[in-house]
C-alpha atoms as a PDB file:
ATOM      1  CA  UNK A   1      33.900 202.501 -11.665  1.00  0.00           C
ATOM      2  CA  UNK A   2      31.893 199.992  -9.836  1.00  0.00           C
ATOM      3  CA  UNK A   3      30.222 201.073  -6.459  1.00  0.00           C
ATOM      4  CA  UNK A   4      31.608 199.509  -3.361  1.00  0.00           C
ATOM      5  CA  UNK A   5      28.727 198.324  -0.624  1.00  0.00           C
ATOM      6  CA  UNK A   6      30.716 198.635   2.318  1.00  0.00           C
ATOM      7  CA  UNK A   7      31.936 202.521   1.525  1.00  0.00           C
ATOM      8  CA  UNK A   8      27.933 203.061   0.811  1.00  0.00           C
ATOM      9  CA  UNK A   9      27.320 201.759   3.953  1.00  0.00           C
ATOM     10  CA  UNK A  10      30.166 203.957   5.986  1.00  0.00           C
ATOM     11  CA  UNK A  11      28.758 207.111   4.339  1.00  0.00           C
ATOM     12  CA  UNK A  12      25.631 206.529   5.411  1.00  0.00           C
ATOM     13  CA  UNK A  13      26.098 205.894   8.940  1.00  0.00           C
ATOM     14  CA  UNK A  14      28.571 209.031   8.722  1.00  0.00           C
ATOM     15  CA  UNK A  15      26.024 211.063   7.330  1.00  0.00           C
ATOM     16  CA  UNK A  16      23.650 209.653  10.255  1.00  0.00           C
ATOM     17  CA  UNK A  17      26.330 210.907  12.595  1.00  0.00           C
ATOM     18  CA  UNK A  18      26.755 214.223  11.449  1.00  0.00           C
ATOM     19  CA  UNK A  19      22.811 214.905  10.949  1.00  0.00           C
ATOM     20  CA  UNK A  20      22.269 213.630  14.653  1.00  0.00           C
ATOM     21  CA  UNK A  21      25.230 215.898  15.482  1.00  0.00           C
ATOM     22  CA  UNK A  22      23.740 218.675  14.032  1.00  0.00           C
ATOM     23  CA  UNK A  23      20.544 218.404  16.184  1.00  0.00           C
ATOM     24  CA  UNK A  24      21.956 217.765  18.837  1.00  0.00           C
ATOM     25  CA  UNK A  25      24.045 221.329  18.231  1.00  0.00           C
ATOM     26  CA  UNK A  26      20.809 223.115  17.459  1.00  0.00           C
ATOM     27  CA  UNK A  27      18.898 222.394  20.293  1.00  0.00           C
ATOM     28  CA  UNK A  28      21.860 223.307  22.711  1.00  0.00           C
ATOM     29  CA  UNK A  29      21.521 226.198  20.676  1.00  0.00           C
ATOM     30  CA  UNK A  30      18.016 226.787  21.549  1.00  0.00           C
ATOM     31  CA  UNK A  31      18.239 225.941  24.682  1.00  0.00           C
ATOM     32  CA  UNK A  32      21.101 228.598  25.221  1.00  0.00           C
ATOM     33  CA  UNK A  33      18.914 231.426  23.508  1.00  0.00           C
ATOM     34  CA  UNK A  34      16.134 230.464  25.977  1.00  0.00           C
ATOM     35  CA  UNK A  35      17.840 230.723  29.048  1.00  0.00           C
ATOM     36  CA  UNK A  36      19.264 233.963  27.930  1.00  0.00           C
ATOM     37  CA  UNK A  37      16.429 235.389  27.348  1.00  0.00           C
ATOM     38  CA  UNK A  38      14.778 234.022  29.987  1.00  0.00           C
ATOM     39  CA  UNK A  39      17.818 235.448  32.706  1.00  0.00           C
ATOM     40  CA  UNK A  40      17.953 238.999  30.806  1.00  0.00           C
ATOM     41  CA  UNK A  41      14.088 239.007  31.656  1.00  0.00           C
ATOM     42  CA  UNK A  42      14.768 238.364  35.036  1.00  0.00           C
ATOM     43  CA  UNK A  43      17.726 240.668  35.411  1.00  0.00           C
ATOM     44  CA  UNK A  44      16.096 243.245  33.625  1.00  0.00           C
ATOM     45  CA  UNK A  45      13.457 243.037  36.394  1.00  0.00           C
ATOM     46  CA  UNK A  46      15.142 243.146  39.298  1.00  0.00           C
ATOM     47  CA  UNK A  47      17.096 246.289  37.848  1.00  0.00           C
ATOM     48  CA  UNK A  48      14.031 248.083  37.281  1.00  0.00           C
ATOM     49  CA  UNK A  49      12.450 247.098  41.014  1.00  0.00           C
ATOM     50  CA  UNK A  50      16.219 248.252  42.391  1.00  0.00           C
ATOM     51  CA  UNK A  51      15.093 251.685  40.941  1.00  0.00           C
ATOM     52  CA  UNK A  52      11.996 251.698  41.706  1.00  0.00           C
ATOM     53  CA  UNK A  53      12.587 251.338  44.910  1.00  0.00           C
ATOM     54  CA  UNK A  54      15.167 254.023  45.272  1.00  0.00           C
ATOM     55  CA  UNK A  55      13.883 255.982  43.630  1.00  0.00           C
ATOM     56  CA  UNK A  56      12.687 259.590  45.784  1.00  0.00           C
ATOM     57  CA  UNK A  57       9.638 261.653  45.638  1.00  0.00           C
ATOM     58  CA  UNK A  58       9.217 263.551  42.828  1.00  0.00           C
ATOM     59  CA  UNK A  59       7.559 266.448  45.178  1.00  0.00           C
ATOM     60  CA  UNK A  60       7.371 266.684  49.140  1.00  0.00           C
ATOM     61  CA  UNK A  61       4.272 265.149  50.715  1.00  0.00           C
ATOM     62  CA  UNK A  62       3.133 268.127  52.262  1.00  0.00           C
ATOM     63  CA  UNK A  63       2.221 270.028  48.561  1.00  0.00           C
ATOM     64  CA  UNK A  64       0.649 266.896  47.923  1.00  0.00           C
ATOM     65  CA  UNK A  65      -1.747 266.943  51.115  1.00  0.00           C
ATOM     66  CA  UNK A  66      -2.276 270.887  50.879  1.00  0.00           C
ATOM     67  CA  UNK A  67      -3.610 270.783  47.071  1.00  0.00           C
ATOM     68  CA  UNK A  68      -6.069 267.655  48.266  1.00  0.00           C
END
């Protein structure tokens, strides 16, 4: 079966296409992951000064002046 030049030439640019699609796809992949992380940092952070900063005494500041 002899090889036709033009379907050569129509794979390869598919198989360009695809490859390029492919990396493209992975790095909107990455991207996603990093912003992800990178918002879960954030929101993990503001959770944690929320609490903090309701968070009450664990004793009354007068033991805490007495015992000084």
């Amino acid at each position: 079966m002899p090889k036709d030049p033009q379907l050569d030439r129509i794979r390869r640019r598919r198989m360009r296409y695809a490859e390029r699609k492919l990396k493209e796809a992975q790095q909107r992949l990455g991207r996603a992951e990093r912003s992800i992380l990178h918002w879960s940092r954030i929101l993990a952070d503001l959770r944690y000064e929320r609490t903090r900063a309701i968070q009450p005494p664990l004793w009354p500041e007068d033991e805490t002046t007495v015992d000084n």
